[in-house]
Protein backbone atom coordinates (compact mmCIF):
# COMPACT_ATOMS: atom_id res chain seq x y z
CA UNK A 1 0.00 0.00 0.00
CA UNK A 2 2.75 2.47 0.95
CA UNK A 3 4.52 1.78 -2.66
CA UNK A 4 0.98 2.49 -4.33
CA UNK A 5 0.83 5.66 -2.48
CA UNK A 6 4.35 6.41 -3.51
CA UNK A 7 4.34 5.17 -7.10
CA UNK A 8 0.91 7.51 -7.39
CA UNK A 9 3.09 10.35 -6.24
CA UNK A 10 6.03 9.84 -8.59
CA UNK A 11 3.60 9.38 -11.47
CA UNK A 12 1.82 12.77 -10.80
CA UNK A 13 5.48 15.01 -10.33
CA UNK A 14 6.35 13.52 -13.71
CA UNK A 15 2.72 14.72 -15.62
CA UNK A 16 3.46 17.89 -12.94
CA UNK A 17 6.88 18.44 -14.77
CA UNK A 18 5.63 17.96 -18.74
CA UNK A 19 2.62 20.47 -17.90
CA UNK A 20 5.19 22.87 -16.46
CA UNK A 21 7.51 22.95 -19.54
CA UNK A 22 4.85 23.52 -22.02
CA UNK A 23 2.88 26.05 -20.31
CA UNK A 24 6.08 27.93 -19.02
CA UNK A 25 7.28 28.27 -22.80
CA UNK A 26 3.48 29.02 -24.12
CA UNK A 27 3.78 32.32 -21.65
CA UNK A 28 7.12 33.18 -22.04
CA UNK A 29 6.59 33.33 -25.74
CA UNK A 30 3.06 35.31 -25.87
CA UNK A 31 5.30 37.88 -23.82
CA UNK A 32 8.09 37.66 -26.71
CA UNK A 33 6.15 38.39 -29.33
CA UNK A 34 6.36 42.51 -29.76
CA UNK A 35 10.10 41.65 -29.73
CA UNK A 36 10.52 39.19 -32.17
CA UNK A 37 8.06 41.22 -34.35
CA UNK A 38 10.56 43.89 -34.08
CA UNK A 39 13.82 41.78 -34.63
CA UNK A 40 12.57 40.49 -37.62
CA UNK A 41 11.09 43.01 -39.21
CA UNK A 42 7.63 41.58 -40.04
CA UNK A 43 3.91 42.64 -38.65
CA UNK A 44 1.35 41.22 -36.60
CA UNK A 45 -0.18 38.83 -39.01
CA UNK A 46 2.99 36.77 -39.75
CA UNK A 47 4.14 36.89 -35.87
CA UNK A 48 0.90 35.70 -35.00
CA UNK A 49 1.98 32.07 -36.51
CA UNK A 50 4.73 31.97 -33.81
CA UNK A 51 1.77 31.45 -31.37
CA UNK A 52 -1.58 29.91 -33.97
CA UNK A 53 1.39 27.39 -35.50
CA UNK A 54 2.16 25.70 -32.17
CA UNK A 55 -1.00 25.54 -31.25
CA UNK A 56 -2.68 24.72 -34.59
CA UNK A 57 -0.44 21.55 -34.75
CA UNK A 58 -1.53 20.40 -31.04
CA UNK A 59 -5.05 21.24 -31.71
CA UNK A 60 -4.52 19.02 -34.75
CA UNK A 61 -2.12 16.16 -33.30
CA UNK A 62 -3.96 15.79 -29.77
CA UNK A 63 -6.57 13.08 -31.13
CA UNK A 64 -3.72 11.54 -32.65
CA UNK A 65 -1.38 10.85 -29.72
CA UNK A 66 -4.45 10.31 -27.54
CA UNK A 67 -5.63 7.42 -29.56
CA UNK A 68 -1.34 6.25 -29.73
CA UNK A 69 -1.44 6.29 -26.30
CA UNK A 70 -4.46 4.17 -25.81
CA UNK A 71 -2.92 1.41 -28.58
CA UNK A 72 0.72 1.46 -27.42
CA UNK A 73 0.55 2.74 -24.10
CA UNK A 74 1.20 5.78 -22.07
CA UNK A 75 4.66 5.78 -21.22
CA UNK A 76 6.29 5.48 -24.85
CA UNK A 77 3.49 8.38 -26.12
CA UNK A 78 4.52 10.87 -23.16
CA UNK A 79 8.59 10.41 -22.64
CA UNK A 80 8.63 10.76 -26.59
CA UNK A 81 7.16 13.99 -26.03
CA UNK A 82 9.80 15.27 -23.91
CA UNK A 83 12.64 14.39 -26.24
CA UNK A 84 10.79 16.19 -29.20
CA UNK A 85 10.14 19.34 -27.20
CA UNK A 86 13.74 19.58 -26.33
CA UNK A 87 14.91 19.09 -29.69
CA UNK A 88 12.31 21.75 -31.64
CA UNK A 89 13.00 24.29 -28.27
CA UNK A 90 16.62 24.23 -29.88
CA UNK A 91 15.81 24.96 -33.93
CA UNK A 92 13.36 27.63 -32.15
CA UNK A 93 16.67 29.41 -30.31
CA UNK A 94 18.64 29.57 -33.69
CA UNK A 95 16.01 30.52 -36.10
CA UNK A 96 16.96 33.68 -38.44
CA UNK A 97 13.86 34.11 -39.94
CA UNK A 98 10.40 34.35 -39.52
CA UNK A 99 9.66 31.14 -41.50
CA UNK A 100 12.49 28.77 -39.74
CA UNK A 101 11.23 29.85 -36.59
CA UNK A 102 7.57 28.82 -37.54
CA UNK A 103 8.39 25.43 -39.02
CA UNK A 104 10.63 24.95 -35.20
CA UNK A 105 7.71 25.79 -33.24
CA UNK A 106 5.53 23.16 -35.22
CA UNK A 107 8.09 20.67 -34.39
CA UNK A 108 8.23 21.91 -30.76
CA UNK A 109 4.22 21.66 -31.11
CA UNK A 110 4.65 18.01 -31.85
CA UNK A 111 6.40 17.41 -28.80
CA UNK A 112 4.48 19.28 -26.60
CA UNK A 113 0.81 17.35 -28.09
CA UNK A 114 2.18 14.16 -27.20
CA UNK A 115 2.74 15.63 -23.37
CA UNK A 116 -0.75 16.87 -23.33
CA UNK A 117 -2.67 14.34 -24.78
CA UNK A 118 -1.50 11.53 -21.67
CA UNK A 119 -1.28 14.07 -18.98
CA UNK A 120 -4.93 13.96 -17.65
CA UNK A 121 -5.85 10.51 -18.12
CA UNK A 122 -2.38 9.17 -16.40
CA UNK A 123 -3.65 11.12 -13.61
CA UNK A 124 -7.41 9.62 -13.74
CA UNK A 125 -5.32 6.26 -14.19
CA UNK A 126 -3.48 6.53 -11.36
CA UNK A 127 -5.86 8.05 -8.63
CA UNK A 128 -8.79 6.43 -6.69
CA UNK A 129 -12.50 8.75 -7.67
CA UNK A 130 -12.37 10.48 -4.50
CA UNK A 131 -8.91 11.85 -4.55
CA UNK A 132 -9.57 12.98 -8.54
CA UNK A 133 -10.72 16.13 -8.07
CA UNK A 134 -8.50 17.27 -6.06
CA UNK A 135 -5.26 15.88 -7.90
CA UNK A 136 -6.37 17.62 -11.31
CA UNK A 137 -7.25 20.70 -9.03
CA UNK A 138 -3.25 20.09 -8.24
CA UNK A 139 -2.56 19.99 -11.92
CA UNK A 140 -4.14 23.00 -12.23
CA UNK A 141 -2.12 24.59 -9.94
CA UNK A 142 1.54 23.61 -11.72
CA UNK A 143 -0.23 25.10 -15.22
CA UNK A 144 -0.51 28.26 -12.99
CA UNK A 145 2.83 27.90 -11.65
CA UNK A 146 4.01 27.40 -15.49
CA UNK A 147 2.04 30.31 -16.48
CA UNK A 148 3.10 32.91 -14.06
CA UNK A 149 7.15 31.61 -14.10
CA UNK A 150 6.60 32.44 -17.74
CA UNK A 151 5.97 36.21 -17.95
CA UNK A 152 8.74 36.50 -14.87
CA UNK A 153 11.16 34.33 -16.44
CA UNK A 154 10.51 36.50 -19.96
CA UNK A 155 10.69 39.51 -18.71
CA UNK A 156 14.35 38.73 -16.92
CA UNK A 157 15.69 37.06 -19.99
CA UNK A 158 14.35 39.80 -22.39
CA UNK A 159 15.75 42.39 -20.69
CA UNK A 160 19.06 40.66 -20.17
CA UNK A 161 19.38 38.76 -22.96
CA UNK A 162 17.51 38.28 -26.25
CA UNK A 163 14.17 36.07 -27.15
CA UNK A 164 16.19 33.15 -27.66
CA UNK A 165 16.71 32.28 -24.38
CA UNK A 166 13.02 31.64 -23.89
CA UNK A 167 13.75 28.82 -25.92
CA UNK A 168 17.11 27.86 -24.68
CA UNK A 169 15.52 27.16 -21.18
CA UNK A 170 13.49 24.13 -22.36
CA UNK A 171 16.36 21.99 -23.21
CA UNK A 172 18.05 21.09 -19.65
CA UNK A 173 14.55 20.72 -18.26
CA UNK A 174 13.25 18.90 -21.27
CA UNK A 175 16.36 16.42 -20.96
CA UNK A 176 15.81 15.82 -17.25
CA UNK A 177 12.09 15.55 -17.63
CA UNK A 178 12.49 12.69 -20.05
CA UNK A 179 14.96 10.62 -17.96
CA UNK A 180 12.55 10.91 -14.94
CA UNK A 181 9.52 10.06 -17.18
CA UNK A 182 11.49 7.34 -18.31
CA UNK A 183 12.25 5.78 -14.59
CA UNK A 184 9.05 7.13 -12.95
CA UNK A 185 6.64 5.42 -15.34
CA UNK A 186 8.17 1.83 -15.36
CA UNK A 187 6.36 2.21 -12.04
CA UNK A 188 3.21 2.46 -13.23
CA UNK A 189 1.25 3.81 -16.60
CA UNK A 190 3.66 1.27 -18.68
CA UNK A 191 0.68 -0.08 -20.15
CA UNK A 192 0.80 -2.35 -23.47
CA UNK A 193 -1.93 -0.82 -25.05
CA UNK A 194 -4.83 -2.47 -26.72
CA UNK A 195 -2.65 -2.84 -29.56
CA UNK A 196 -5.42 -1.75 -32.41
CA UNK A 197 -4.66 -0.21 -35.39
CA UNK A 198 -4.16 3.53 -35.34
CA UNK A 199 -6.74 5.31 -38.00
CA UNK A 200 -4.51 7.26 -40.55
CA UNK A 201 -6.87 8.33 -42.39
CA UNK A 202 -9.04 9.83 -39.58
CA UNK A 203 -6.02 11.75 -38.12
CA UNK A 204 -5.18 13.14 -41.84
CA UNK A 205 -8.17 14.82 -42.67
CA UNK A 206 -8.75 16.26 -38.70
CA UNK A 207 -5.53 18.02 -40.01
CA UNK A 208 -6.12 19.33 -42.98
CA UNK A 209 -9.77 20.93 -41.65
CA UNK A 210 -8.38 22.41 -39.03
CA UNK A 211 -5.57 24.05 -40.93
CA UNK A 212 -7.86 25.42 -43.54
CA UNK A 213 -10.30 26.88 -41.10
CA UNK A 214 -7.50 28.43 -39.23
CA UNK A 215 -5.96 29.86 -42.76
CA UNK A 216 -9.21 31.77 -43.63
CA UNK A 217 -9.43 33.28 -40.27
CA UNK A 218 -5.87 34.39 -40.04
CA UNK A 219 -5.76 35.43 -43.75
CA UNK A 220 -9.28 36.91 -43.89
CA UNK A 221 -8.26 40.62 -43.77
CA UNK A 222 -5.53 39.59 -47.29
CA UNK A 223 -7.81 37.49 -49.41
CA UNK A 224 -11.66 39.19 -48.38
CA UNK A 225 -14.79 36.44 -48.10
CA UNK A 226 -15.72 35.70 -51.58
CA UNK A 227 -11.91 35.58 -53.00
CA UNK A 228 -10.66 32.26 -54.93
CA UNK A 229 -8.38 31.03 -52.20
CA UNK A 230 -10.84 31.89 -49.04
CA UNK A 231 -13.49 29.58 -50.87
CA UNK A 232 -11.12 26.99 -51.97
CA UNK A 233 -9.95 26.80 -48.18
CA UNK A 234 -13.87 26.78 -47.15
CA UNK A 235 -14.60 24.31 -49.64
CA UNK A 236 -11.70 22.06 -48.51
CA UNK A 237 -12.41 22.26 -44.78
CA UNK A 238 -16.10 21.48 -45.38
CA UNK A 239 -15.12 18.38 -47.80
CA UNK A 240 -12.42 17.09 -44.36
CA UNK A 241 -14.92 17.84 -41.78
CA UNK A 242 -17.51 15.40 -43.37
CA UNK A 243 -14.88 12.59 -44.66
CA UNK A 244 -13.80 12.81 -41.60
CA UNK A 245 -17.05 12.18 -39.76
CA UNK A 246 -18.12 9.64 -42.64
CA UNK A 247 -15.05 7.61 -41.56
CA UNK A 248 -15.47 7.58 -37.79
CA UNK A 249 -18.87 6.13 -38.18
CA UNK A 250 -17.77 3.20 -40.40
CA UNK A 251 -14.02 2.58 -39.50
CA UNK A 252 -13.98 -0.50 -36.85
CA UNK A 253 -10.78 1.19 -34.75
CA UNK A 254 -11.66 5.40 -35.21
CA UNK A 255 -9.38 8.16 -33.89
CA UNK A 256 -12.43 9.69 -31.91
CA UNK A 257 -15.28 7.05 -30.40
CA UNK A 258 -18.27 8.62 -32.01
CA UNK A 259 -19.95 7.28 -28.53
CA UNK A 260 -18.36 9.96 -26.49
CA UNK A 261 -20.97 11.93 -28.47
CA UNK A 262 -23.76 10.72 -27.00
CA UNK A 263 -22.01 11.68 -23.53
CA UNK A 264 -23.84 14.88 -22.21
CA UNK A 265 -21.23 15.53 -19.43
CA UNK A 266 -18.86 14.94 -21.21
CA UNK A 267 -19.57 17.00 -24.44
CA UNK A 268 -20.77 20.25 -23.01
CA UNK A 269 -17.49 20.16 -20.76
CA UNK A 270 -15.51 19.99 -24.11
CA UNK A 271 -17.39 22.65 -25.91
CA UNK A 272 -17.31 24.77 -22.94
CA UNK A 273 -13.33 24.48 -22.69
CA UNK A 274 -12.33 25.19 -26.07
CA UNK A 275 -14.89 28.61 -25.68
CA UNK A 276 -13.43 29.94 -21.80
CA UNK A 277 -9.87 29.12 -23.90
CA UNK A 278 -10.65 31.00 -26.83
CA UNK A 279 -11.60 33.58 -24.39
CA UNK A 280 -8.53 33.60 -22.53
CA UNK A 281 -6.29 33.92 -25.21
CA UNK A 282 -7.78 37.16 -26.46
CA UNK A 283 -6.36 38.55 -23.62
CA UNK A 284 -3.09 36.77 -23.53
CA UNK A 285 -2.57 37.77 -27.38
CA UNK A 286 -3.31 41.13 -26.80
CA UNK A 287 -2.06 42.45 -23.98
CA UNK A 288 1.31 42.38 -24.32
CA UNK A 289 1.39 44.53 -26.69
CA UNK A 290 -0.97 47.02 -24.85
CA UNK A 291 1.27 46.77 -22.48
CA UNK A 292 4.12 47.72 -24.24
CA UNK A 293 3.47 50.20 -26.49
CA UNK A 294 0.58 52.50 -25.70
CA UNK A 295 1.54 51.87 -22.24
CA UNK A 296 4.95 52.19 -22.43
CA UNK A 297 6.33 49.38 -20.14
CA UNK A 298 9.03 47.42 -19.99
CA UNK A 299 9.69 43.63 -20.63
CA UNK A 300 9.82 42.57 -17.33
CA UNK A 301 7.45 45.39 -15.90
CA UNK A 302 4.67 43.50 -18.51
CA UNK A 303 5.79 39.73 -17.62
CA UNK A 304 5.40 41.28 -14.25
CA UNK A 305 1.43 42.47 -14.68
CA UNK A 306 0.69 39.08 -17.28
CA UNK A 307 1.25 36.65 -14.36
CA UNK A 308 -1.94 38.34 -12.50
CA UNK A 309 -4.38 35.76 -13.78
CA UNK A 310 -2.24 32.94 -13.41
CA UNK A 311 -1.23 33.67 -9.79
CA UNK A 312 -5.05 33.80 -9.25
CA UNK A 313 -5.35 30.34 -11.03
CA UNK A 314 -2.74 29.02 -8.82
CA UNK A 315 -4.33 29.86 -5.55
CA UNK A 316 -7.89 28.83 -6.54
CA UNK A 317 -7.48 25.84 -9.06
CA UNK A 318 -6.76 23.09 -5.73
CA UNK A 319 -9.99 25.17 -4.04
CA UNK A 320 -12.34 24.53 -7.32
CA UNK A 321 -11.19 21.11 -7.63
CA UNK A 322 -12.30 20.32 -4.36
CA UNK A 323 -15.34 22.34 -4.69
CA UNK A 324 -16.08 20.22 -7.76
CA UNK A 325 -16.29 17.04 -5.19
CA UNK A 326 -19.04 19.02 -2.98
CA UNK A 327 -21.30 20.68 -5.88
CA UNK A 328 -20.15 19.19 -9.50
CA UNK A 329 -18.90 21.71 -12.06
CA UNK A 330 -22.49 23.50 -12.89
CA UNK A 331 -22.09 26.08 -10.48
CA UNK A 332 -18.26 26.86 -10.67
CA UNK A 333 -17.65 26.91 -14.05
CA UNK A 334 -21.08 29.16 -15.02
CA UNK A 335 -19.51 31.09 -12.36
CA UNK A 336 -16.31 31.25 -13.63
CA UNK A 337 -17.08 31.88 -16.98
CA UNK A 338 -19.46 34.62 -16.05
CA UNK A 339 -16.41 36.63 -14.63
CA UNK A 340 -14.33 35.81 -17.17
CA UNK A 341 -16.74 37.46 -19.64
CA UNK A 342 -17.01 40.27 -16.68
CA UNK A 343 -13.36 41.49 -17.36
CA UNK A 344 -13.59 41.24 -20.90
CA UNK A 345 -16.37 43.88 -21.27
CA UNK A 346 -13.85 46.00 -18.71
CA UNK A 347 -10.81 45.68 -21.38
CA UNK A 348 -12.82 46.54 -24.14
CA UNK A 349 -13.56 49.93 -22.61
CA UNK A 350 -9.93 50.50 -20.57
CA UNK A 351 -7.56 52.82 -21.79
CA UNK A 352 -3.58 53.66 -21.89
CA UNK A 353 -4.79 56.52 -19.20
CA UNK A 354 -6.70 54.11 -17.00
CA UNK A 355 -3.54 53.05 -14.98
CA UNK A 356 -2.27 49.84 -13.53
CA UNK A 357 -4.68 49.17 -10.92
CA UNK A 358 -7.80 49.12 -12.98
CA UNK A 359 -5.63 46.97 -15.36
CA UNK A 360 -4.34 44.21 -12.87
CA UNK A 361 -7.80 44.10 -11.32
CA UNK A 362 -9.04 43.11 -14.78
CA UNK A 363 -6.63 40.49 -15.25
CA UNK A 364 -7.26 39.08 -12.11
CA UNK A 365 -10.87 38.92 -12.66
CA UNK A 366 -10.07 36.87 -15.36
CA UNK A 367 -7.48 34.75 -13.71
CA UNK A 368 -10.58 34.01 -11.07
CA UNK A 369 -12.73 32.56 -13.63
CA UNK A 370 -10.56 30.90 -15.22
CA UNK A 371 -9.53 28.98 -12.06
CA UNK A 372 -12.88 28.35 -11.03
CA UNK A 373 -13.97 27.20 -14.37
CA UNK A 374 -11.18 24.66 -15.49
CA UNK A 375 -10.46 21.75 -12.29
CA UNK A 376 -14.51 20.95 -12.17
CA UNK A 377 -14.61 21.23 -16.25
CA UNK A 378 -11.68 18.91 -16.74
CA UNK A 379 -12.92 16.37 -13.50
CA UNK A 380 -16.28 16.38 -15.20
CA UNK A 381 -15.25 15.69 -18.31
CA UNK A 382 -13.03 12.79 -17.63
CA UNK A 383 -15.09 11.11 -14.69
CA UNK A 384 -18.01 10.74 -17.43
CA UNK A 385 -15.82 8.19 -19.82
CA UNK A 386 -15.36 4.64 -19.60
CA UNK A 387 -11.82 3.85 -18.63
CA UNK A 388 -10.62 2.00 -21.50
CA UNK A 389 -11.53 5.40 -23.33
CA UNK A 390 -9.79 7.86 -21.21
CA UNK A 391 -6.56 8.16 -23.24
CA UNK A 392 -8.75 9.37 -26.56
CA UNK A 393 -11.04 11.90 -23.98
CA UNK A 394 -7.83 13.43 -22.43
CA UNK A 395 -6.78 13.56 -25.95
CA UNK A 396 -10.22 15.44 -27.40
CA UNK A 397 -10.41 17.78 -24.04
CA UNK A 398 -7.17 18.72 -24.76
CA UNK A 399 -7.91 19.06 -28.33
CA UNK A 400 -10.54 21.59 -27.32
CA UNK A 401 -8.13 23.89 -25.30
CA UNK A 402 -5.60 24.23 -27.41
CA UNK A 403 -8.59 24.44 -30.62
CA UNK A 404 -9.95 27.44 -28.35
CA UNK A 405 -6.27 29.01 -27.71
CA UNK A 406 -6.08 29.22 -31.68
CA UNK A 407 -9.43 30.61 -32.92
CA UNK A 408 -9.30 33.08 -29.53
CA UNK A 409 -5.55 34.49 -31.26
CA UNK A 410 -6.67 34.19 -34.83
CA UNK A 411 -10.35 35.74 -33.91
CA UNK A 412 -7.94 38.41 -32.44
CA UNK A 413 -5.59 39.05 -34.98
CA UNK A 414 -8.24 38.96 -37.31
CA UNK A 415 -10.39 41.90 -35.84
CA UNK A 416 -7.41 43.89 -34.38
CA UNK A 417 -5.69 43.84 -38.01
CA UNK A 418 -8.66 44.82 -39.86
CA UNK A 419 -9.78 47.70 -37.46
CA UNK A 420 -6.37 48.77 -37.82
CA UNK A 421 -5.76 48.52 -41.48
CA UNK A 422 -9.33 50.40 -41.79
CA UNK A 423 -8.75 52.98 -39.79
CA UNK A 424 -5.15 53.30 -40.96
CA UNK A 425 -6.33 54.02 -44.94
CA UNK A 426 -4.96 50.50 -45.94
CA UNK A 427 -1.71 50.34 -43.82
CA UNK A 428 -1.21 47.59 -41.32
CA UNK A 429 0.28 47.56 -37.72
CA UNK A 430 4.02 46.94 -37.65
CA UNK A 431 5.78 49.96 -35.61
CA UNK A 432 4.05 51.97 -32.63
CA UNK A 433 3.85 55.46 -32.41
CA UNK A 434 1.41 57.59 -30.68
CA UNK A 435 0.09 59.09 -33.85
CA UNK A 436 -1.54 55.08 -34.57
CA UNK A 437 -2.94 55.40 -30.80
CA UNK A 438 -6.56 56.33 -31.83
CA UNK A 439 -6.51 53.31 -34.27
CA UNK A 440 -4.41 50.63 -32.05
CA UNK A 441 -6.77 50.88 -29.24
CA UNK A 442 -10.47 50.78 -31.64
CA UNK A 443 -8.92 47.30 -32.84
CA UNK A 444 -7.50 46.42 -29.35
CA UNK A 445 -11.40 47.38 -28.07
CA UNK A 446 -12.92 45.22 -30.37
CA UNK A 447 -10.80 42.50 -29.90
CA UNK A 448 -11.90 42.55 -26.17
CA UNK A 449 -15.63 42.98 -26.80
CA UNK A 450 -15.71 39.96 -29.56
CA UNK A 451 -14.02 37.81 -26.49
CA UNK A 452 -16.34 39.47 -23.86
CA UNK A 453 -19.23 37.73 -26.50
CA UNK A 454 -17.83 34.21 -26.87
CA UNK A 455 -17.71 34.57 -22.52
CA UNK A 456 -21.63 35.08 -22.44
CA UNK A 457 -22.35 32.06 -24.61
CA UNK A 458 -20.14 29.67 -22.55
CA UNK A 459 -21.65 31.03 -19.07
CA UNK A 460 -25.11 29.38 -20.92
CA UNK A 461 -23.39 26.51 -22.48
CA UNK A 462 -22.10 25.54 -18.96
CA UNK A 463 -25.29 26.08 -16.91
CA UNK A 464 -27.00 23.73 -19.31
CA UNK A 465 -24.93 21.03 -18.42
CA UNK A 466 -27.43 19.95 -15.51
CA UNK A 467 -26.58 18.66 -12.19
CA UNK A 468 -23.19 16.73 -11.87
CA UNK A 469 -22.64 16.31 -8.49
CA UNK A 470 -20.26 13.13 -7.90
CA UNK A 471 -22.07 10.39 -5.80
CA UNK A 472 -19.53 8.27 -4.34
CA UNK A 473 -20.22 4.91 -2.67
């Protein structure tokens, strides 16, 4: 019994470790960005694929690896990870151009979607019902910790150094990580699999409609609705989304069990994730740049302010997962989502004049709904699957984060650039000065207020999720 309890806590410091990595380099980056726009002398809507590339190719790899790790096992799926983090973190440091550095992060996106498709369901594996809400409410807690080391460690390295350190920091820890995932899971998840055949063709054309819807929103502002290449990108993405529900319903081994589908707890969870994410990232996207050019700051004096939310999610996340045990996730996360969509409608009326007290209390508005919103989703979610189906519903919640990270920065981009260019007579956003103030901050506005809209409509979607309160016997 005492080596169960302490295999169970080896198991969880190793997923604790692979969710610290990736969400420590997803917020040192977002605070990179106005800095590698300016290095490399390119504008918003290129830089924006430093962020929508990595987490296009997760969004579009998580089903993937989920479904690998439910054939061949957990362990292999989730130490790989590690090693291919490490190794795209490096082409990421010495990348000269735009491009190189785009093409690294997808490889460092690779990587990381093999870490996040295991990490929930090793934890469901591993711990008794009871203690399950409180060990993802745990998890939680190290994304915070990831999340708010990010803008600190950012800021420090920026200031000292140059961007490419953000990268350089991955590879000791990403070398250490997989040694210890290595040891620690011989313990436990080393699971055979069930050995079924993985479905190629499923995971191909998931791909390709995700990339073409994430093309037309990104490009939308270049090509206009009705051009040749917008429709031909439509056209494909519609043409994938249906072959690719066609061949889940008559393949014998699918990527995704159409069953989960009939799965109210556990669909409404998903959907709700992917829209509080989407959410979230408007902010994350655009602040930074807020911060440092109407507002003037510094590197570190923004890294500083961005870990507001995620010092909030750090505190609360262990609280909401325990709260999920006493009420279910109705409550919390239509809470949570509420305030989230609360300090969106603040940001979308906040100015460079407003000050940083009104602008830290925003972000920590949204840091509090977040927290409250994601430990009950994510228990919810997970506790309504069958166990030999866990792997493949980590994979597809995680799917729906990362989906919800990438529409909420192209959705962004998207509105931002076009008030911009608009307002601008035709030119785009590259260099700050305060003669662009006027137009910066209508596009930064409506950027808030289309995020403060998506908030409203997941505050429904999650109250509609009925009653889910655990009963344990």
């Amino acid at each position: 019994m005492a080596e169960d309890e302490k295999n169970k806590w080896l198991i969880f410091a190793c997923v604790a470790l692979g969710v610290f990595m990736s969400t420590l380099d997803s917020s040192i980056v977002n605070i990179a960005l106005p800095y590698i726009m300016q290095d490399m002398g390119t504008g918003v809507e290129t830089i924006q694929w430093v962020v929508v590339g990595y987490l296009l190719t997760i969004s579009s790899l998580l089903l993937t690896f989920g479904r690998l790790s439910d054939i061949r096992g957990k362990r292999m799926v989730y130490t790989g990870g590690f090693l291919i983090f490490t190794a795209g973190s490096g082409l990421c440091a010495m990348a000269q151009t735009p491009l190189f550095l785009i093409i690294s992060r997808v490889v460092q996106a690779c990587g990381a979607a093999m870490l996040m498709a295991c990490s929930p369901a090793l934890i469901v594996d591993t711990f008794p019902v009871r203690e399950r809400g409180k060990a993802l409410g745990m998890v939680g807690a190290v994304v915070a910790a990831g999340l708010t080391a990010g803008p600190v460690a950012g800021g420090i390295l920026l200031d000292l150094f140059s961007w490419r350190f953000i990268f350089y920091i991955n590879i000791p820890i990403g070398i250490g990580a997989a040694l210890a995932g290595s040891l620690i899971l011989k313990n436990g998840q080393s699971d055979p699999g069930s050995l079924e055949p993985m479905d190629k063709t499923g995971s191909l054309l998931q791909a390709v409609s995700l990339v073409c819807l994430i093309v037309v929103l990104t490009h939308l502002n270049q090509w206009q609705f009705f051009s040749a290449k917008t429709m031909g990108f439509l056209l494909t993405f519609a043409m994938a989304s249906l072959g690719f529900v066609w061949n889940e319903t008559q393949t014998l081994y699918p990527l995704f069990d159409p069953a989960l589908l009939k799965i109210r707890l556990f669909v409404l969870p998903v959907i709700t994730s992917a829209i509080l994410f989407g959410t979230l990232f408007v902010i994350v996207f655009m602040m930074p740049f807020f911060l440092v050019h109407p507002c003037g700051l510094s590197a570190s004096a923004t890294g500083l302010i961005m870990i507001t939310p995620f010092i909030l999610l750090f505190f609360i996340s262990p609280v909401s997962g325990a709260l999920y045990n006493r009420t279910g996730s109705r409550g919390p996360c239509s809470l949570g989502m509420t305030i989230l969509a609360l300090a969106l409608f603040a940001f979308a009326r906040i100015e460079p004049s407003s000050g940083m007290t009104a602008i830290v209390s925003y972000l920590a508005l949204a840091g509090t709904g977040t927290a409250l919103f994601v430990s009950p989703n994510n228990t919810a979610a997970m506790g309504a699957v069958p166990a030999n189906r866990r792997g493949i519903a980590s994979a597809t919640v995680a799917t729906a984060r990362n989906l919800g990270m990438v529409i909420g920065v192209a959705t962004a981009g998207l509105i931002f650039t076009g008030t911009f260019t608009s307002l601008n007579h035709g030119t785009p956003f590259q260099t700050y000065s305060s003669s662009v103030e006027p137009m910066f901050m209508a596009g930064f506005h409506r950027a808030m207020a289309a995020g403060a809209i998506m908030a409203c409509l997941g505050s429904i979607l999650s109250f509609l999720r009925g009653d889910d309160r655990p009963r344990v016997h």
